[in-house]
PDB file of N, CA and C in Angstrom:
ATOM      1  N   UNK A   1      85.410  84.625 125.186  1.00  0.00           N
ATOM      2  CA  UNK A   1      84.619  85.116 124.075  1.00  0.00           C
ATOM      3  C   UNK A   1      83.239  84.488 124.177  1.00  0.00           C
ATOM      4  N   UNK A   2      81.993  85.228 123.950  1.00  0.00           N
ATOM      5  CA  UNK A   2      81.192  84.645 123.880  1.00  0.00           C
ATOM      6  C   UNK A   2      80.063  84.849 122.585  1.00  0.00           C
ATOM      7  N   UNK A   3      79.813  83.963 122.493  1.00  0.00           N
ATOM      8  CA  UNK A   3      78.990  83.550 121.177  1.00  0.00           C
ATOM      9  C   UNK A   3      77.140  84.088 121.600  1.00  0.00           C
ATOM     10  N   UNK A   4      76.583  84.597 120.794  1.00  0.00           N
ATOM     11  CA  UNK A   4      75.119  85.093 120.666  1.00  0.00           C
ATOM     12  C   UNK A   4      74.469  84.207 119.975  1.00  0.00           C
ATOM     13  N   UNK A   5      73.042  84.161 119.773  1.00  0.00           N
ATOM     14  CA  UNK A   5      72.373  83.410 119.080  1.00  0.00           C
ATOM     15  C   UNK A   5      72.677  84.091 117.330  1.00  0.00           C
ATOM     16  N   UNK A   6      73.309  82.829 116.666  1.00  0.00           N
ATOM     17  CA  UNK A   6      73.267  83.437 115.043  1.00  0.00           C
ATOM     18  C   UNK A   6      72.096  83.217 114.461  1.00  0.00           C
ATOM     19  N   UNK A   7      72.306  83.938 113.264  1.00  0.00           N
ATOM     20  CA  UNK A   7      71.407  83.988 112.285  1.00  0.00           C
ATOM     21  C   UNK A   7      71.457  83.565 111.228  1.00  0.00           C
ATOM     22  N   UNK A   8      70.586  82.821 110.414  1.00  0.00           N
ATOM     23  CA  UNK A   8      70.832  82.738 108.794  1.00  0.00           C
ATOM     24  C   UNK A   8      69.863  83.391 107.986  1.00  0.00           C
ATOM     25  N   UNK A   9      70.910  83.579 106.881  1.00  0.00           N
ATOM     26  CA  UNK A   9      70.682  84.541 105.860  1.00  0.00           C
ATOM     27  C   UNK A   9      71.128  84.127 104.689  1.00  0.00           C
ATOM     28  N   UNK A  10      69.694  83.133 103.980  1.00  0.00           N
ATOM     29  CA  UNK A  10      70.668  82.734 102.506  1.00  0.00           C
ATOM     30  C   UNK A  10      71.270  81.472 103.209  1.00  0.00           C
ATOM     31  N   UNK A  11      72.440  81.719 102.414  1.00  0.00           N
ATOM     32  CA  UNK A  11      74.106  80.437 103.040  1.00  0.00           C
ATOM     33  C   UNK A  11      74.506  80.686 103.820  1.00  0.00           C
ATOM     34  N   UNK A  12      74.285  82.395 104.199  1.00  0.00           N
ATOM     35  CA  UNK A  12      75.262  82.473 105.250  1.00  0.00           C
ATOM     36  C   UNK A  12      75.075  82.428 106.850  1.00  0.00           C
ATOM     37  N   UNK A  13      75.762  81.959 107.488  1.00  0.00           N
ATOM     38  CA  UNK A  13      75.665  81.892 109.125  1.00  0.00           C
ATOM     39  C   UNK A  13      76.049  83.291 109.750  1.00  0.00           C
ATOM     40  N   UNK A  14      75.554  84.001 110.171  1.00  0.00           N
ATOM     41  CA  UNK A  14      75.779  85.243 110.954  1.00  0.00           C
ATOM     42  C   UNK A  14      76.248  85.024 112.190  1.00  0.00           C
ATOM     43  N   UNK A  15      77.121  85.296 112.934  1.00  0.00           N
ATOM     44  CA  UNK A  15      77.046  85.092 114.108  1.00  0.00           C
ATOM     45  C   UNK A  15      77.993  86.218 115.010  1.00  0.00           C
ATOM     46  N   UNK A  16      76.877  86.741 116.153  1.00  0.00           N
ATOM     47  CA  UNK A  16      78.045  88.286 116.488  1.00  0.00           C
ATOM     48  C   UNK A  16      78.856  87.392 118.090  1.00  0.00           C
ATOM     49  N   UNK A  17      80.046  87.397 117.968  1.00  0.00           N
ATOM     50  CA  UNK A  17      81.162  87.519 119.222  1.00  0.00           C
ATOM     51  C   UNK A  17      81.642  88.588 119.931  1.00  0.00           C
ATOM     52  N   UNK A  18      81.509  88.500 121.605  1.00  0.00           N
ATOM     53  CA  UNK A  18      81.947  89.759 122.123  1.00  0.00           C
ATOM     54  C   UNK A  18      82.876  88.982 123.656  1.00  0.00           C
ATOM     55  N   UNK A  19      83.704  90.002 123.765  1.00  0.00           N
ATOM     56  CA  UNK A  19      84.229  89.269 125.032  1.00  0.00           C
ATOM     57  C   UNK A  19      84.772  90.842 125.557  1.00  0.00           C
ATOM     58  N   UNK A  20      85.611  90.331 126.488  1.00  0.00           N
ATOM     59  CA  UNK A  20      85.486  91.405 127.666  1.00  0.00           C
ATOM     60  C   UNK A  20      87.141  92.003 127.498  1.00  0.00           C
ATOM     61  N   UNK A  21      87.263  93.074 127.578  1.00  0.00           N
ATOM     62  CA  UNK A  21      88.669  93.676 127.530  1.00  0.00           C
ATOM     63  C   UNK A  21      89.271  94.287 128.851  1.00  0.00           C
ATOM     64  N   UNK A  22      90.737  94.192 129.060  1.00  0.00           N
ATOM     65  CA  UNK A  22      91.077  94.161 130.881  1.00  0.00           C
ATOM     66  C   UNK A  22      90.362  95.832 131.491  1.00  0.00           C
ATOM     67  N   UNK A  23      90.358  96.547 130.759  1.00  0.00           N
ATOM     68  CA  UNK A  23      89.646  97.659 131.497  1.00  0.00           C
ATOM     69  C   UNK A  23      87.805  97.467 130.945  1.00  0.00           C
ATOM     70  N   UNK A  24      87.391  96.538 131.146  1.00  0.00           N
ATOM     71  CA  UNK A  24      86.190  96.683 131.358  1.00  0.00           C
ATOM     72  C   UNK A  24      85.073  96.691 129.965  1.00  0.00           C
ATOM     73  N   UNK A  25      85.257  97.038 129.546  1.00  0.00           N
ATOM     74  CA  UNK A  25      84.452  97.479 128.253  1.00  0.00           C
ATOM     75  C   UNK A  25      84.296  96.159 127.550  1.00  0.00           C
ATOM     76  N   UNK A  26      83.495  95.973 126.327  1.00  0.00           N
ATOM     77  CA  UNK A  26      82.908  95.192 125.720  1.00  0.00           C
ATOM     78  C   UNK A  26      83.546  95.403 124.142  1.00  0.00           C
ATOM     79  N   UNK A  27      84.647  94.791 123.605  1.00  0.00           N
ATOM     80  CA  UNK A  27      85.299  94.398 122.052  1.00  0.00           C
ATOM     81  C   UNK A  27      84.098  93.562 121.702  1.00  0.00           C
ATOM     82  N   UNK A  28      83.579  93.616 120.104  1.00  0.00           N
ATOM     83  CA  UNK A  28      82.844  92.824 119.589  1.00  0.00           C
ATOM     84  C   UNK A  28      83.367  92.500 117.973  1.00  0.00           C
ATOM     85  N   UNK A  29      83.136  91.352 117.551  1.00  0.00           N
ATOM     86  CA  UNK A  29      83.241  90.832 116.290  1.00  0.00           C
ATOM     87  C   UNK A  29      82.194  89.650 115.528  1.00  0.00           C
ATOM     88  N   UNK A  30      82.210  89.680 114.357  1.00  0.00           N
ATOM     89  CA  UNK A  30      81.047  89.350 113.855  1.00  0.00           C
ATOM     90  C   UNK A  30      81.496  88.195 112.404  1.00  0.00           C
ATOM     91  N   UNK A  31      80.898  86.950 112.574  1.00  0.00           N
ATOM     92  CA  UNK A  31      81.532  86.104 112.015  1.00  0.00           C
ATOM     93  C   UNK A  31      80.428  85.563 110.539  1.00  0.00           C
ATOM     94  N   UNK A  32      80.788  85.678 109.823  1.00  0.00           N
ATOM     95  CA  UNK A  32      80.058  85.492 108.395  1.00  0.00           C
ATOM     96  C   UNK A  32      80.571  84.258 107.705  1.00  0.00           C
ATOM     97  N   UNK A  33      80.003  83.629 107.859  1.00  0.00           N
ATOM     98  CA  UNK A  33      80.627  82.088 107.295  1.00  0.00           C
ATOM     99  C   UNK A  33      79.095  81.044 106.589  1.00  0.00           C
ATOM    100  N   UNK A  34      79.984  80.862 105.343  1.00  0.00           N
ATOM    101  CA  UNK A  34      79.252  80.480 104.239  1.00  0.00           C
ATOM    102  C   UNK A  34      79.924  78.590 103.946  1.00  0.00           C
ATOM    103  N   UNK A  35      79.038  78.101 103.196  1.00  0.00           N
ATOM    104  CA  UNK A  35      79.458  76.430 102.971  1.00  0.00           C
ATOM    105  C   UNK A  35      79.649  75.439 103.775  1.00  0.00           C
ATOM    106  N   UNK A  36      80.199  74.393 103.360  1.00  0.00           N
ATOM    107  CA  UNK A  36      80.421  72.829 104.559  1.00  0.00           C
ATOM    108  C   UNK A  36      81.499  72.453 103.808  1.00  0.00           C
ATOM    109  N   UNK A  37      81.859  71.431 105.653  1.00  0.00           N
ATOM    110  CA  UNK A  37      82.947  70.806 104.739  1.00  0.00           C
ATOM    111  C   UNK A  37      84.438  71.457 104.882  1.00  0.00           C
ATOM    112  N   UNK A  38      85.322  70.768 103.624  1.00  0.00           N
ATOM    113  CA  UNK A  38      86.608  71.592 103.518  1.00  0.00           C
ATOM    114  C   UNK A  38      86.103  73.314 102.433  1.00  0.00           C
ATOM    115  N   UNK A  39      84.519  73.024 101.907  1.00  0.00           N
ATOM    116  CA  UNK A  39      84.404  74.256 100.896  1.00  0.00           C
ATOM    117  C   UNK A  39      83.757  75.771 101.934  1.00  0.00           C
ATOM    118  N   UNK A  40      84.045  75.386 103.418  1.00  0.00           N
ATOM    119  CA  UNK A  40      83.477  76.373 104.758  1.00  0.00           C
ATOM    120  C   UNK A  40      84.436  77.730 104.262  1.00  0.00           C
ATOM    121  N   UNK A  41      84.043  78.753 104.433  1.00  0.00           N
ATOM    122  CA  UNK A  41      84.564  79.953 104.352  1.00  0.00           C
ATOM    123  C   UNK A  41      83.974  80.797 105.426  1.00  0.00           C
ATOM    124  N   UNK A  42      84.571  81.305 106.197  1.00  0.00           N
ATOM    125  CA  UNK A  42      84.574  81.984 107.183  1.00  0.00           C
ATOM    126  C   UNK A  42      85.565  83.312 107.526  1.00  0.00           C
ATOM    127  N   UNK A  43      84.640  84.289 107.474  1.00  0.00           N
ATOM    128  CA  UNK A  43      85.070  85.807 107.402  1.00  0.00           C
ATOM    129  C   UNK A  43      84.552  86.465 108.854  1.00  0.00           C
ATOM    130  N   UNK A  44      85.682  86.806 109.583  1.00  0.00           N
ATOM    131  CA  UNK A  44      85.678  87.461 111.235  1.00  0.00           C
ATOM    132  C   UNK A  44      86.335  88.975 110.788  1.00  0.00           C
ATOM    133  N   UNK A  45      84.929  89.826 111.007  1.00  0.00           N
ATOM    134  CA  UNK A  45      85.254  91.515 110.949  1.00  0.00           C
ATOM    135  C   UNK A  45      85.451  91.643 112.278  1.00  0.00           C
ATOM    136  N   UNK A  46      86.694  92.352 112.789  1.00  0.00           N
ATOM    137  CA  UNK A  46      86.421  93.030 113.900  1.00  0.00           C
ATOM    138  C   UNK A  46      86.054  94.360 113.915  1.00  0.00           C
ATOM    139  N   UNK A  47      85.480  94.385 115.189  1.00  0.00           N
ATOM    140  CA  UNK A  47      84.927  96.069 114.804  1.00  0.00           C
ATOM    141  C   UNK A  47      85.424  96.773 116.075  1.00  0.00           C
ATOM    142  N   UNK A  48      85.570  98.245 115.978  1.00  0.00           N
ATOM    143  CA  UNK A  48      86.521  98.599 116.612  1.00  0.00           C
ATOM    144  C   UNK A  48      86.004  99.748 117.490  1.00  0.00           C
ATOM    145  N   UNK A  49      84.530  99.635 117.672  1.00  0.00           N
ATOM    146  CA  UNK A  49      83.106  99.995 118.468  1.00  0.00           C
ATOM    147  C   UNK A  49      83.257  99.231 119.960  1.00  0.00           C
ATOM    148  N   UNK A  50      83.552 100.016 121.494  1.00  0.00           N
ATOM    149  CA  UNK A  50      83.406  99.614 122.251  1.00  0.00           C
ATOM    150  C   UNK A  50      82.328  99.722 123.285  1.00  0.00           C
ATOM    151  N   UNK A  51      81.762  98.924 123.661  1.00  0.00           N
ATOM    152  CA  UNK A  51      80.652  99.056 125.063  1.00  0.00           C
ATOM    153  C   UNK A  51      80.882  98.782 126.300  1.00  0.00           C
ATOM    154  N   UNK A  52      79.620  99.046 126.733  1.00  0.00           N
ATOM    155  CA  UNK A  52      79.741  98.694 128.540  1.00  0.00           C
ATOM    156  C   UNK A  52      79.125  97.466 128.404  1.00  0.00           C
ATOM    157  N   UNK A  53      77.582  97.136 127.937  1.00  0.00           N
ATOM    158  CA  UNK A  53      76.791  95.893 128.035  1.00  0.00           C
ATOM    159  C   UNK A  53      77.095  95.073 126.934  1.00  0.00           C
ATOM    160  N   UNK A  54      77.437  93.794 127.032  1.00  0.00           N
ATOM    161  CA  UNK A  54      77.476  92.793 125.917  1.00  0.00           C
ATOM    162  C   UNK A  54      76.271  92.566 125.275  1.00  0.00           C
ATOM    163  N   UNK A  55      75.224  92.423 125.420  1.00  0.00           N
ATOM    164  CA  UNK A  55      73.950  92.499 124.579  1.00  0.00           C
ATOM    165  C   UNK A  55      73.992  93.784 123.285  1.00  0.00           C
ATOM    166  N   UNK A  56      74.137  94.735 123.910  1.00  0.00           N
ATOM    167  CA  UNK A  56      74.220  96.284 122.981  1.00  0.00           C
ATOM    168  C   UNK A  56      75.526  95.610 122.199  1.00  0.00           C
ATOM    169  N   UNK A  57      76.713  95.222 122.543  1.00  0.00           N
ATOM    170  CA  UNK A  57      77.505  94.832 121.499  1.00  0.00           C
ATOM    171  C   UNK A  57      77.205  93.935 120.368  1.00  0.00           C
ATOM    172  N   UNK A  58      76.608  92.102 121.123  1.00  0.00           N
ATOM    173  CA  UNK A  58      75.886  91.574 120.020  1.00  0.00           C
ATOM    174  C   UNK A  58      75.366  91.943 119.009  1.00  0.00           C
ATOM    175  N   UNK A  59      74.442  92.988 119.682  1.00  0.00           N
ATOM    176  CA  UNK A  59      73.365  93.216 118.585  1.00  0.00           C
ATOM    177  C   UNK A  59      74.042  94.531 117.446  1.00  0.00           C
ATOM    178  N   UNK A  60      75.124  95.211 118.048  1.00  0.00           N
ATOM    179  CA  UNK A  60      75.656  95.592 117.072  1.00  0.00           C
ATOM    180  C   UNK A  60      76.466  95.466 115.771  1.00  0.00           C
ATOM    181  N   UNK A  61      77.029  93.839 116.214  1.00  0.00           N
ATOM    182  CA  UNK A  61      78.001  92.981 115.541  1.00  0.00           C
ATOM    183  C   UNK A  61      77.323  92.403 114.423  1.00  0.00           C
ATOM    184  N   UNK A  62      76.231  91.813 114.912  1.00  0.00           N
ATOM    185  CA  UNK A  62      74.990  90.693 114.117  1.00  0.00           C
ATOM    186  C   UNK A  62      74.724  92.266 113.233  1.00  0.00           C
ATOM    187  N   UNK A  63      74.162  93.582 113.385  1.00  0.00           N
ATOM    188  CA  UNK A  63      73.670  94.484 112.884  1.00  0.00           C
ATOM    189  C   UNK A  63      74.692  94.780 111.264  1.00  0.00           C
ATOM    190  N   UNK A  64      76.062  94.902 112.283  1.00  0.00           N
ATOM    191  CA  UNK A  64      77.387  94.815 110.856  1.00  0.00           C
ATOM    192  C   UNK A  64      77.500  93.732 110.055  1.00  0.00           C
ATOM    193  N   UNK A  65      77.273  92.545 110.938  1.00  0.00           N
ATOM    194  CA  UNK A  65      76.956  91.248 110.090  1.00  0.00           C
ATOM    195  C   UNK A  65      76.295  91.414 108.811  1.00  0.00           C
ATOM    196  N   UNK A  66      74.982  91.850 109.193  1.00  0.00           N
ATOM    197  CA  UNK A  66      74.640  91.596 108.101  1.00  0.00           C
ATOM    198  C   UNK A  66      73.987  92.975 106.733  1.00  0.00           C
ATOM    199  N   UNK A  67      74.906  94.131 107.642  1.00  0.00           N
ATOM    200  CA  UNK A  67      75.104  95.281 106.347  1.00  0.00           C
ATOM    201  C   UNK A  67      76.320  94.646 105.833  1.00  0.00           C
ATOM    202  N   UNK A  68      76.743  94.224 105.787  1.00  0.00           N
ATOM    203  CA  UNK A  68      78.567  93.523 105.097  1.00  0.00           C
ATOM    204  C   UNK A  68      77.802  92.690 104.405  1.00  0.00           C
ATOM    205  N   UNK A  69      76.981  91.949 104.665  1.00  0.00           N
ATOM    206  CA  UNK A  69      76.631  90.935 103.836  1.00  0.00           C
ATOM    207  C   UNK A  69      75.429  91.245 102.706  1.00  0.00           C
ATOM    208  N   UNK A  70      74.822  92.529 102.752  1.00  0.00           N
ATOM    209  CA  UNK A  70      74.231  93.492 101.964  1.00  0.00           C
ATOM    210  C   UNK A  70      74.761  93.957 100.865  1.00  0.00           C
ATOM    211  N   UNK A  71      76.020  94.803 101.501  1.00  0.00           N
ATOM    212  CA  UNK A  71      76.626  95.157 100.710  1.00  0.00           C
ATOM    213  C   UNK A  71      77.705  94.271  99.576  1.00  0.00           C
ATOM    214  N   UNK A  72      77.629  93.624 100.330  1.00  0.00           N
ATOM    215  CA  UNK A  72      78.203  92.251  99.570  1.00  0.00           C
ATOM    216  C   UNK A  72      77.885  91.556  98.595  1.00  0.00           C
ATOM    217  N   UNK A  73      76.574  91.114  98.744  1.00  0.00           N
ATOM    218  CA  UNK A  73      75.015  90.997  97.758  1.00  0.00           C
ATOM    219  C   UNK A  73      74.697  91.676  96.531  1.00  0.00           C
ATOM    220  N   UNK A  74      75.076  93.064  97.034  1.00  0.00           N
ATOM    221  CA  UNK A  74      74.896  94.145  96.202  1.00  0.00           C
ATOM    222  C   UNK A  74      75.760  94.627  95.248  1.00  0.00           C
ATOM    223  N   UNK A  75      77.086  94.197  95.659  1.00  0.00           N
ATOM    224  CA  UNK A  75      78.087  94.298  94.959  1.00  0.00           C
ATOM    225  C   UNK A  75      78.276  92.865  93.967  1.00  0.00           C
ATOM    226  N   UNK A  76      77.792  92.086  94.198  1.00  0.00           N
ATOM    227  CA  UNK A  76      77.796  90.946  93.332  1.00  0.00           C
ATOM    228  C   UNK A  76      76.361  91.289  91.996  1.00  0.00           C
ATOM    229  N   UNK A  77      75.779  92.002  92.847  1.00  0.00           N
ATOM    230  CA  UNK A  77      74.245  91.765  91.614  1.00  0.00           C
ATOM    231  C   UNK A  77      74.555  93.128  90.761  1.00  0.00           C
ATOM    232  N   UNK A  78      75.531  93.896  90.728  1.00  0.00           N
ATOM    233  CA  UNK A  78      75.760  95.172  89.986  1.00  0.00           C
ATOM    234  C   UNK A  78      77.272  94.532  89.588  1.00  0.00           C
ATOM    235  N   UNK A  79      77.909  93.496  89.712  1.00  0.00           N
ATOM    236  CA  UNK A  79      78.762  92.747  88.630  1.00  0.00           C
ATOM    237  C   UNK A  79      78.460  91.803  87.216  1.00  0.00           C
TER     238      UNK A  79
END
């Protein structure tokens, strides 16, 4: 699995993961993790979008990263 450069946003740590699947292609997932400590929360979407280049995956993962975390935002400020 390999790790991309994350991002922050706010609290949260963005960070997109992609690794390699036996026929070739590129699985990616995208890790959203908020706090320190024992109060760390950490949320891994997988996404179920495959590629050829791991870069195009990153940047698609980090991209879901952080519409999830939009919508997330958004759903808290209309509560």
């Amino acid at each position: 699995m390999n790790n991309y450069n994350a991002i922050t946003i706010g609290k949260f740590l963005i960070t997109p993961l992609t690794r390699v699947l036996d026929d070739g292609h590129i699985a990616c997932s995208v890790s959203v993790r908020s706090g320190s400590g024992s109060a760390t929360t950490d949320r891994v979407l997988r996404l179920t979008r495959l590629f050829k280049c791991k870069a195009a995956a990153a940047q698609y993962a980090l991209a879901e990263g952080m519409r999830w975390l939009d919508s997330r935002q958004q759903h808290t400020a209309a509560a």
